[in-house]
N, C-alpha and C. Protein backbone atom coordinates (compact mmCIF):
# COMPACT_ATOMS: atom_id res chain seq x y z
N UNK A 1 -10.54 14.25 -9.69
CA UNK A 1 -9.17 14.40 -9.22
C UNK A 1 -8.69 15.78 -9.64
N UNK A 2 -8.10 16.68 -8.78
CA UNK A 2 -7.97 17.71 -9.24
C UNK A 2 -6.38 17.71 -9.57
N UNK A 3 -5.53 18.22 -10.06
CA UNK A 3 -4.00 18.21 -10.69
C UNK A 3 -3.87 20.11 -9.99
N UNK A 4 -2.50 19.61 -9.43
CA UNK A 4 -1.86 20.97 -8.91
C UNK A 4 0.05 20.86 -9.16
N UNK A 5 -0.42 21.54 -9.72
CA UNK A 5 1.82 22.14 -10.51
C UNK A 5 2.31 22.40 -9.03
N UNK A 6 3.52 21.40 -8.93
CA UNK A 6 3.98 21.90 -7.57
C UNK A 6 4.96 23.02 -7.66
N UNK A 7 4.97 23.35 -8.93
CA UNK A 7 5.64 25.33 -8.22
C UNK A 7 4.35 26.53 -7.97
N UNK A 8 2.95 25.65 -7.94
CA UNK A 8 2.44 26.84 -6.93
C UNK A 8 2.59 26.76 -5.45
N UNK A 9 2.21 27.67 -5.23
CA UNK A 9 2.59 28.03 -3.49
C UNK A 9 1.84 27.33 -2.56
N UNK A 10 1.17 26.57 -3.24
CA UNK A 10 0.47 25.65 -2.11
C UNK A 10 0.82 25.35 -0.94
N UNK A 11 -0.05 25.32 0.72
CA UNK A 11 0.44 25.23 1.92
C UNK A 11 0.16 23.43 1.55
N UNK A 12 1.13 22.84 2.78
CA UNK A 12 0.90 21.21 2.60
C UNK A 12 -0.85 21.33 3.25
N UNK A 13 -1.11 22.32 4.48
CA UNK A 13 -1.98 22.36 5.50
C UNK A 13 -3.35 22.27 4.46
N UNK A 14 -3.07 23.20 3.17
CA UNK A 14 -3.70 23.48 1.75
C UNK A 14 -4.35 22.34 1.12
N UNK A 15 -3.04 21.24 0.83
CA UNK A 15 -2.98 20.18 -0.17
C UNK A 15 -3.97 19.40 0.44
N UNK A 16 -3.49 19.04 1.94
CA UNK A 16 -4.02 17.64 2.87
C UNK A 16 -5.55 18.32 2.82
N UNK A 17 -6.51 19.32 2.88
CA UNK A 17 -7.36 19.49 3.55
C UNK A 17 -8.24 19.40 1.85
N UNK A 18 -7.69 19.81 0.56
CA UNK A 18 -8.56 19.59 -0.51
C UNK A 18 -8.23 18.01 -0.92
N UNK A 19 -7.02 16.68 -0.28
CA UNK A 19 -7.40 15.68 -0.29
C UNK A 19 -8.81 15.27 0.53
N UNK A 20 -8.72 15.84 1.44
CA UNK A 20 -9.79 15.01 2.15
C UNK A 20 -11.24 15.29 1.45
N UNK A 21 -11.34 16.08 0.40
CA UNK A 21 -12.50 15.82 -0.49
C UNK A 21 -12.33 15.01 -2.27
N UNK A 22 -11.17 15.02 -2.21
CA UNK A 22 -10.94 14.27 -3.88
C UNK A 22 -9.59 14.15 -3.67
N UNK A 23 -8.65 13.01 -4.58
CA UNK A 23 -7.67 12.90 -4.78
C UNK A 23 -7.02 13.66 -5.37
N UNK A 24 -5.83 14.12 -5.12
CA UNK A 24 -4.57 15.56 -6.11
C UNK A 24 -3.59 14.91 -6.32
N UNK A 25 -3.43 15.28 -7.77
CA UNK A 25 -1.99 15.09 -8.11
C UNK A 25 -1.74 16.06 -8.49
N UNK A 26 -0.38 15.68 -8.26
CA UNK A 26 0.80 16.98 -7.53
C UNK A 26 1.88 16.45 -9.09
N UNK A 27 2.05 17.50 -9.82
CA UNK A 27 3.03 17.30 -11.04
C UNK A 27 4.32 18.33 -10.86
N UNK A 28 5.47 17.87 -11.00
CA UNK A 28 6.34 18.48 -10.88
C UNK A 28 6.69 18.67 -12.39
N UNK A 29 7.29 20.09 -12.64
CA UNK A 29 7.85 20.51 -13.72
C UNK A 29 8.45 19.95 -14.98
N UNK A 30 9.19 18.87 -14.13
CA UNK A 30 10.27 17.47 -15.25
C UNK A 30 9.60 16.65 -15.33
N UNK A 31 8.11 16.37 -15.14
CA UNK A 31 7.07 15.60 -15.60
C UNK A 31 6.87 14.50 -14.50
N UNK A 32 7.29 14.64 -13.54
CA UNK A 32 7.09 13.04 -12.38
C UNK A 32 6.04 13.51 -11.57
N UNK A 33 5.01 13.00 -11.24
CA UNK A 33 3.71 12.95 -11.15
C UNK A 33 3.42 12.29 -9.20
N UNK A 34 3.12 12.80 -8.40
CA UNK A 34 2.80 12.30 -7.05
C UNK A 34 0.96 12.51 -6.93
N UNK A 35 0.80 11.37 -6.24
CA UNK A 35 -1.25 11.48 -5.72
C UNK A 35 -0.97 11.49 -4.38
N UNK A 36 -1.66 12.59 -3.84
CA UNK A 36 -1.99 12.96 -2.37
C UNK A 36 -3.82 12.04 -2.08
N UNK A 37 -3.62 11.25 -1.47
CA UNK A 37 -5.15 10.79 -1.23
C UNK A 37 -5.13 10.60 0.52
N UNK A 38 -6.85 10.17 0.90
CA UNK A 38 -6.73 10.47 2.45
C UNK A 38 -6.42 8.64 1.95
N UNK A 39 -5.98 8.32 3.10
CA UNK A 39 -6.12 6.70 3.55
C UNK A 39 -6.72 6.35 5.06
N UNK A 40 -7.46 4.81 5.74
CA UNK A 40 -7.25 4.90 6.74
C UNK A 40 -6.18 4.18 6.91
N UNK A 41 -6.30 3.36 8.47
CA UNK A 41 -4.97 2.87 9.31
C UNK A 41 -4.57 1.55 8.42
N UNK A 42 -5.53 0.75 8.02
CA UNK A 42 -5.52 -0.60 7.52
C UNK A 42 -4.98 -0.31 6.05
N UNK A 43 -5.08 0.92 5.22
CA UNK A 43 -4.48 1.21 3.61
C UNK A 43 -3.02 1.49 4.10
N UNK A 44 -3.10 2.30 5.10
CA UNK A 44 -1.36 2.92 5.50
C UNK A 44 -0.77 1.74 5.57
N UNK A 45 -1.16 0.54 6.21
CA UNK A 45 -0.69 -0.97 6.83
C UNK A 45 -0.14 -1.42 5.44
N UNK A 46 -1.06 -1.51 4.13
CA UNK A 46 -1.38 -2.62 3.13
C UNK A 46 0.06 -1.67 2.56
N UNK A 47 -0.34 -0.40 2.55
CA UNK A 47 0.87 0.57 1.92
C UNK A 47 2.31 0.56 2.08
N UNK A 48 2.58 0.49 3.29
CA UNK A 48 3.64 0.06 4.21
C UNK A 48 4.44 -1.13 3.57
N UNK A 49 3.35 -2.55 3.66
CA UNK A 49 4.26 -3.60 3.59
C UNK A 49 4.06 -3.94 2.13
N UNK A 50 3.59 -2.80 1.02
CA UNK A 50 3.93 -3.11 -0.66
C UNK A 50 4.61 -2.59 -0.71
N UNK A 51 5.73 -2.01 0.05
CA UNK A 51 7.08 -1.05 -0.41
C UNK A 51 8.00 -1.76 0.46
N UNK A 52 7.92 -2.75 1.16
CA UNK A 52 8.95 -3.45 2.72
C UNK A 52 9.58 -4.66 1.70
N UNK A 53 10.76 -4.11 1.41
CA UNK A 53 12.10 -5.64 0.75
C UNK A 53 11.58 -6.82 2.10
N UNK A 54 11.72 -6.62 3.22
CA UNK A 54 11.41 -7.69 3.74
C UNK A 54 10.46 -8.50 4.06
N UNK A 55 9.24 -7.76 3.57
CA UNK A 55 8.10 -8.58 3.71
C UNK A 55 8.49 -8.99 2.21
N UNK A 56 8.72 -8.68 1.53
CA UNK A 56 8.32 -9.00 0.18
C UNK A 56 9.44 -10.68 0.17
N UNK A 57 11.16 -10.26 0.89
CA UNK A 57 11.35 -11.67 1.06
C UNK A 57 10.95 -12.37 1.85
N UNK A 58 10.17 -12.26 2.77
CA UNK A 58 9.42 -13.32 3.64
C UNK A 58 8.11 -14.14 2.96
N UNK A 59 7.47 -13.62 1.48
CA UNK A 59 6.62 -13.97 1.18
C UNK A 59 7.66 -15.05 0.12
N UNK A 60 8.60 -14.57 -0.78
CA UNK A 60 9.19 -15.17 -1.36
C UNK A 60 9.13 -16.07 -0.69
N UNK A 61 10.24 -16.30 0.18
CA UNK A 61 10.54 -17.29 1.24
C UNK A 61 9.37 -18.75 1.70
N UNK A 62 8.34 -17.95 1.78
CA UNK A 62 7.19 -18.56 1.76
C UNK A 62 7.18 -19.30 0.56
N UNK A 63 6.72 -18.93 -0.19
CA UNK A 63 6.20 -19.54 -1.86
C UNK A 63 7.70 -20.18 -2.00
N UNK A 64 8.48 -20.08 -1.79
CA UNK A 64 9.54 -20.75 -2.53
C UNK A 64 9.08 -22.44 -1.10
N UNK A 65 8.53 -22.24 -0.10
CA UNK A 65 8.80 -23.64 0.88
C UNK A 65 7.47 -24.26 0.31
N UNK A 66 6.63 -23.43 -0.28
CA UNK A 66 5.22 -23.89 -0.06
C UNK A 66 5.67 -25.07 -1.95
N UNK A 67 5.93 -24.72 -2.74
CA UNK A 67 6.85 -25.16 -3.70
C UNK A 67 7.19 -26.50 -3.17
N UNK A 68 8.33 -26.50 -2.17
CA UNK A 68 9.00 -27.43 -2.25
C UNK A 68 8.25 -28.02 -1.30
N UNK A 69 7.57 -27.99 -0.53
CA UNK A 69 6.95 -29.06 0.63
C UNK A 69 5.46 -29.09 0.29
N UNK A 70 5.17 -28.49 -0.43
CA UNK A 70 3.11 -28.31 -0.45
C UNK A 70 2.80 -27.31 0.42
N UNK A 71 1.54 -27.24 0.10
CA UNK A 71 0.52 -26.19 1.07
C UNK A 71 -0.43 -26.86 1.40
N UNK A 72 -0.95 -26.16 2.35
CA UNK A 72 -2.20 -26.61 2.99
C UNK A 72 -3.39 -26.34 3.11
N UNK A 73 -4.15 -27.36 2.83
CA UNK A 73 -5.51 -26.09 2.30
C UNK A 73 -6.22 -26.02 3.86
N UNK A 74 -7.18 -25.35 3.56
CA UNK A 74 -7.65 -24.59 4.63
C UNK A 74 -8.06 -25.50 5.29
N UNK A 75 -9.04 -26.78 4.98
CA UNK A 75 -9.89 -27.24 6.00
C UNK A 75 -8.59 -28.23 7.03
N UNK A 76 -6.90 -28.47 6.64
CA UNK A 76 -6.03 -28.64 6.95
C UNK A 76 -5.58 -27.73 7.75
N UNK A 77 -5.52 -26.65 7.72
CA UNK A 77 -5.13 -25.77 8.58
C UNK A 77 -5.74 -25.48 9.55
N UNK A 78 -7.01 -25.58 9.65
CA UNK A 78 -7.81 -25.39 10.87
C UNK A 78 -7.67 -26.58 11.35
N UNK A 79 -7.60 -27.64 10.72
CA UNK A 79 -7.79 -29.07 12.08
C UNK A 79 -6.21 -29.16 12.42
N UNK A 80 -5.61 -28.47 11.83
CA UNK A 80 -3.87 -28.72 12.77
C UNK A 80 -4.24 -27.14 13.80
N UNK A 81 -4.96 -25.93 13.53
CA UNK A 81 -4.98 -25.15 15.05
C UNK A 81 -6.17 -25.67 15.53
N UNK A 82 -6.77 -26.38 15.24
CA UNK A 82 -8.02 -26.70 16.42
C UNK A 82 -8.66 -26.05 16.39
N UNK A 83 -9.19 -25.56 14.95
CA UNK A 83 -10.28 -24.34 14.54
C UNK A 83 -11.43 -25.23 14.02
N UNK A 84 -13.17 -25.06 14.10
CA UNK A 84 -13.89 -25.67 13.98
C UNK A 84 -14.52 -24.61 12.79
């Protein structure tokens, strides 16, 4: 992982193209710390909905019914969709 002080002059065109061989972190002056890494479409996805309040209450939401009514285990779930 290489570490780059973001008061050098680095182009972003710079940053993105030495991610795509190793991960950078990017340190700012007052000590708060950013990682530039490549991702594909499916990490951007996973990335997306670990920062989404609303997925996060829809899962709540979930676990709080699965709680009060049960869950279903799998070989249940396929014979209620008609999965073999």
């Amino acid at each position: 992982m290489k570490t780059v002080d973001l008061q050098d002059k680095a182009t972003v065109v710079d940053l993105v193209e030495q991610a795509k061989r190793e991960p950078i972190l990017l340190r700012e002056q007052g000590g708060r710390s950013f990682v530039l890494i490549e991702i594909d479409g499916e990490d951007a996805d996973t990335l997306a909905l670990a920062d989404s309040v609303e997925f996060h209450e829809l899962l709540e939401r979930s676990r709080e019914r699965g709680r009060r009514e049960g869950w279903l285990s799998t070989h249940q779930l396929r014979e209620q969709l008609g999965i073999k």
